[in-house]
Protein backbone atom coordinates (compact mmCIF):
# COMPACT_ATOMS: atom_id res chain seq x y z
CA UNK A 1 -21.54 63.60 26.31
CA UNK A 2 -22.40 60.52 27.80
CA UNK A 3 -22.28 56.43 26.48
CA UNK A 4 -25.79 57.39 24.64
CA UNK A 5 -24.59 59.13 22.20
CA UNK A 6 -24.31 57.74 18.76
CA UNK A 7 -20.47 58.90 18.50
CA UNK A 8 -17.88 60.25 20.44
CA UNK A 9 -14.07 61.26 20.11
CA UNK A 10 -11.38 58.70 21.42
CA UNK A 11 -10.71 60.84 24.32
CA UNK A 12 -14.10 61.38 25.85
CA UNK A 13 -14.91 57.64 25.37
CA UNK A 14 -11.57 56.56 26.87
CA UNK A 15 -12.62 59.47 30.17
CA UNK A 16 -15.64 57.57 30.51
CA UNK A 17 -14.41 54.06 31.03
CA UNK A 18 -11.81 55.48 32.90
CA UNK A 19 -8.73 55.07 30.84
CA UNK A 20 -6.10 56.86 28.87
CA UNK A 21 -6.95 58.12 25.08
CA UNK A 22 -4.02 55.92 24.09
CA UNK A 23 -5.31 53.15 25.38
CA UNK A 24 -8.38 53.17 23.19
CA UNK A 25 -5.58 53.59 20.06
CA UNK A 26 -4.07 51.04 21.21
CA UNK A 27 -7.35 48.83 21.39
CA UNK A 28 -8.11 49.82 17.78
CA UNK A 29 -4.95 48.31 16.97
CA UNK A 30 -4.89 45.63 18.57
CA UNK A 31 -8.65 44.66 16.86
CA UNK A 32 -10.26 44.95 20.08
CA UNK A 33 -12.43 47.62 19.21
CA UNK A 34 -13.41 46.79 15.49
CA UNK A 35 -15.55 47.55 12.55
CA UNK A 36 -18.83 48.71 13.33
CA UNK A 37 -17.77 50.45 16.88
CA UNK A 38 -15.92 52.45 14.21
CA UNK A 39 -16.74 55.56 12.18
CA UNK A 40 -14.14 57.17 10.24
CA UNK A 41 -10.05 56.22 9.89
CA UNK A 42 -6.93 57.09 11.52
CA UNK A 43 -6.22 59.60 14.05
CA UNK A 44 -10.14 61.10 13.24
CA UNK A 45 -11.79 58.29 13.89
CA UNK A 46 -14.76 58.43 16.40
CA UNK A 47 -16.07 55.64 18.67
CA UNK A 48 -19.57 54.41 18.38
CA UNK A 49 -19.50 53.75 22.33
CA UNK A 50 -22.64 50.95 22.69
CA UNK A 51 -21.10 48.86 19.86
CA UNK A 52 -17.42 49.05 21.58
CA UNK A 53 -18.22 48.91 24.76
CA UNK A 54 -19.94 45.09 23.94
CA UNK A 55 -16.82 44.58 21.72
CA UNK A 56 -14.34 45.35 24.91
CA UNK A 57 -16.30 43.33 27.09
CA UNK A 58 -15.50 40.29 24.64
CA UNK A 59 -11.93 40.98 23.78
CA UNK A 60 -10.16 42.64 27.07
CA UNK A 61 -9.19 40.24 29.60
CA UNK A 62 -11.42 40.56 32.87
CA UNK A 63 -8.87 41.97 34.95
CA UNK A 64 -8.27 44.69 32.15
CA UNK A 65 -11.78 45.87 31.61
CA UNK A 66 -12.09 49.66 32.46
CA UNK A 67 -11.32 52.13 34.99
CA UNK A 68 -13.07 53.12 38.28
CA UNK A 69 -15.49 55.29 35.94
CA UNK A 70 -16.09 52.96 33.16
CA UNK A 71 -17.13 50.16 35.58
CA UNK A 72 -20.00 52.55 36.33
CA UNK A 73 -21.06 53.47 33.20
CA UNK A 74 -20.71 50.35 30.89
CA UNK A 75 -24.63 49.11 30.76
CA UNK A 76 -25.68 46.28 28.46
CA UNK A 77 -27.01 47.49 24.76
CA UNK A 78 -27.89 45.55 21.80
CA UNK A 79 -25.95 45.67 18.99
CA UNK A 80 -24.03 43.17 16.34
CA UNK A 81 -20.71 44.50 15.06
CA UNK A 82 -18.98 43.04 12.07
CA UNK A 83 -15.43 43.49 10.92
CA UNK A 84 -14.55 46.50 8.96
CA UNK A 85 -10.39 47.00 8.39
CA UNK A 86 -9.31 50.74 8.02
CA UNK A 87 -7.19 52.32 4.97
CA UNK A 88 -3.91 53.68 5.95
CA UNK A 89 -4.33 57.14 6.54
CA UNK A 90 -2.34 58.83 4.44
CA UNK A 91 1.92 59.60 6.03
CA UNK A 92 2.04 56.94 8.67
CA UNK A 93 0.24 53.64 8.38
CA UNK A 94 -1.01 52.11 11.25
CA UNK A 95 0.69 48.79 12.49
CA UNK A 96 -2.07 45.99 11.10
CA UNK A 97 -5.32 45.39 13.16
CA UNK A 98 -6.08 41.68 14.13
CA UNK A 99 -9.08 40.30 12.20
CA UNK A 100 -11.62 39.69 14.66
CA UNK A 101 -14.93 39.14 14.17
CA UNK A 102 -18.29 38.22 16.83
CA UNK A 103 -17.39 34.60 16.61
CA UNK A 104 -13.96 34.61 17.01
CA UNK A 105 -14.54 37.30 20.08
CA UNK A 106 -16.97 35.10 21.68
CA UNK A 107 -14.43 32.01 20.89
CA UNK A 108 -12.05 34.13 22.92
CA UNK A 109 -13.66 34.87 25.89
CA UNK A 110 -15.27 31.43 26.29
CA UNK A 111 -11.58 29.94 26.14
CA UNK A 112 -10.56 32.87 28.74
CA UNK A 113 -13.27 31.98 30.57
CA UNK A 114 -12.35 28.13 30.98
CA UNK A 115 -8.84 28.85 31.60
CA UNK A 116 -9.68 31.36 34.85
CA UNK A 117 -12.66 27.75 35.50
CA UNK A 118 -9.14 25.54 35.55
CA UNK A 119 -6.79 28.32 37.27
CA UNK A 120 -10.04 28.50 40.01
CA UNK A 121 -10.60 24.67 40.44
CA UNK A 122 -6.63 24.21 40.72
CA UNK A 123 -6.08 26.95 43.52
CA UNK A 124 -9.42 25.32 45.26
CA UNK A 125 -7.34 21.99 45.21
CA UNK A 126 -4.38 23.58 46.76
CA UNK A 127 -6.36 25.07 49.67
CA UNK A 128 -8.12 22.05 50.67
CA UNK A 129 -4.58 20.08 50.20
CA UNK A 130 -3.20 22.42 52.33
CA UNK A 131 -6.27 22.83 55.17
CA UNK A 132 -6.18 18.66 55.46
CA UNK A 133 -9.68 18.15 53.80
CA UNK A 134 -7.30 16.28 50.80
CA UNK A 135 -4.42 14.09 51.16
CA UNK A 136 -2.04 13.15 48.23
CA UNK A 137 -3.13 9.30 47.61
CA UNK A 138 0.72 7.84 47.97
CA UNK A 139 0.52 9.49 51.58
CA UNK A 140 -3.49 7.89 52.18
CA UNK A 141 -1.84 4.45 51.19
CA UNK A 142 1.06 4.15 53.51
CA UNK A 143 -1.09 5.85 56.28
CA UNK A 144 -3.72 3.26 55.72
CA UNK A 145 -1.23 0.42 55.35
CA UNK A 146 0.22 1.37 58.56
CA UNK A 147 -2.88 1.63 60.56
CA UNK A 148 -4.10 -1.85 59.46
CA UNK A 149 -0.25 -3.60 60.09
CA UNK A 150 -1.26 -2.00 62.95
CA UNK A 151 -4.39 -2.94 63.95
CA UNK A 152 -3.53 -6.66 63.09
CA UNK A 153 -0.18 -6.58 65.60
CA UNK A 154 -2.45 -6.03 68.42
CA UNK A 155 -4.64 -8.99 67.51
CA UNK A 156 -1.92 -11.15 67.48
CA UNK A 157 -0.52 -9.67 70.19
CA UNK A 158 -3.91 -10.87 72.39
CA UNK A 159 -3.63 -14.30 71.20
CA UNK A 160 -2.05 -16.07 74.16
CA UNK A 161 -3.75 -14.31 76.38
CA UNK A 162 -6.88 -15.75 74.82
CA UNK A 163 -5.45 -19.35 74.31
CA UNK A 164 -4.89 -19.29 78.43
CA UNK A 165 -8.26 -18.51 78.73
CA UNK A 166 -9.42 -21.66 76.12
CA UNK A 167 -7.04 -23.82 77.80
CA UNK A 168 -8.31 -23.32 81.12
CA UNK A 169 -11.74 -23.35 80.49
CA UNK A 170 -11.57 -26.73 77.69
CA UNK A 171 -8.57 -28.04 79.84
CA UNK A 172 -6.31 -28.51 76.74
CA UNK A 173 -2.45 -27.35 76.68
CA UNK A 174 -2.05 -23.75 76.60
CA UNK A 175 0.63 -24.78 73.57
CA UNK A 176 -1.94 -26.10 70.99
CA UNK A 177 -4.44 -23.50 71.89
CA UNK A 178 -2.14 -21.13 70.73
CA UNK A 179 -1.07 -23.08 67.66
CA UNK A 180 -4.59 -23.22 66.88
CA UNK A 181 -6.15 -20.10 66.99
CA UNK A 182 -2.52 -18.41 65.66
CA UNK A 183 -3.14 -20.48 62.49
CA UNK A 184 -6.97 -19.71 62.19
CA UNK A 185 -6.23 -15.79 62.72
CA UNK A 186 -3.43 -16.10 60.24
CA UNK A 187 -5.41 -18.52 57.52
CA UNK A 188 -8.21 -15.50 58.36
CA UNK A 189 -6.09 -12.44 57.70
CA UNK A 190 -4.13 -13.76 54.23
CA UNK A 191 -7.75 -14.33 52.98
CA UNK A 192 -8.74 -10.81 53.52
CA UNK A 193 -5.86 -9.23 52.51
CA UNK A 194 -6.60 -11.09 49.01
CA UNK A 195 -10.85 -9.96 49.64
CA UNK A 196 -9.13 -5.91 50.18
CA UNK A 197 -6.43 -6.10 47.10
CA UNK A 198 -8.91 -7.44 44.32
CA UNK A 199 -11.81 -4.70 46.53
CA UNK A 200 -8.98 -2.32 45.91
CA UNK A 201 -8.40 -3.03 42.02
CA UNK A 202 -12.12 -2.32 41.04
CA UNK A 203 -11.90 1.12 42.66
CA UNK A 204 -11.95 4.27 40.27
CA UNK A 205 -8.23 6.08 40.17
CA UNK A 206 -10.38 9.52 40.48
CA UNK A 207 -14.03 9.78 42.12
CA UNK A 208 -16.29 12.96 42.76
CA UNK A 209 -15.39 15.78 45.33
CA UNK A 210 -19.40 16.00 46.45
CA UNK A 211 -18.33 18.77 48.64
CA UNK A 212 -18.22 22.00 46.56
């Protein structure tokens, strides 16, 4: 008997996608396998496989979906189930199926499938955090404060050695060189560092990783 055939018992469809016959029981209670896929009630009841194989692949969670065996075996098919609920069978009811329909399996796997999209993207953010290509933005701030501070400090720091070299070329005192051209580099920097904060305010909190 293979996944062609139009029914089979719980047992040889749960051997061909590899797992227990309680399993599939506990898939027709649970709703996953549903109406159509369906022919008969209770512990009789016989699988139509196309119909809940397509239903499976809707409701089961990825890493859930079949054994070694049914991961061979499981081939698209056409098909359009629709909810059916079943009777109790007589002595022992069966705990009460979920009512699941196409929509509301599809609804279900699209939302399963955005959650593993926001688990992916989140783990892809830790790696590059942790490999260097990100940086948390506090850390980018002070680093980039402190390179600039800096960056300015050795400026300064070259200042008299420049107003020696005005003063002997212009023959003016070495004293009001320096006064001069501190003021100018200081007048220069405060400007800037007004220019860079209001640069910095127009910025976007969040832009594009173009590197995926």
């Amino acid at each position: 008997m293979t996944l062609s055939a139009e029914t089979m018992t719980k047992g040889a469809f749960a051997a061909h996608i590899g797992v227990s016959a309680g399993r599939i029981s506990q898939y027709i209670a649970e709703g996953k396998i549903y109406g159509d896929a369906l022919e008969g009630d209770g512990r009789t009841a016989k699988i139509r496989p196309a119909i809940a194989r397509q239903q499976l692949q809707k409701t089961l969670e990825p890493s859930q979906r079949f054994g070694a065996n049914g991961a061979a075996v499981f081939k698209a098919s056409a098909g359009r189930p629709t909810l059916q609920l079943a009777p109790s069978d007589g002595a022992s009811a069966p705990p009460p199926r979920l009512t699941v329909t196409d929509d509301v399996a599809d609804q279900l796997a699209a939302e399963r499938l955005r959650q593993q999209q926001i688990t992916t993207a989140r783990l892809e953010r830790e790696e590059a955090l942790e490999v260097g290509r990100y940086m948390l933005t506090d850390e980018a701030r002070r680093q980039t404060v402190r390179a600039v501070s800096e960056a300015f400090k050795v400026m300064e720091q070259g200042i008299p050695e420049m107003a020696k070299a005005i003063a002997a070329q212009f023959s003016v005192s070495t004293h009001d060189a320096t006064h001069v051209l501190l003021k100018a580099f200081r007048d220069h920097r405060a400007k800037k560092a007004r220019d860079f904060a209001d640069a910095a305010a127009e910025l976007d909190e969040h832009v594009e990783d173009e590197q995926q």
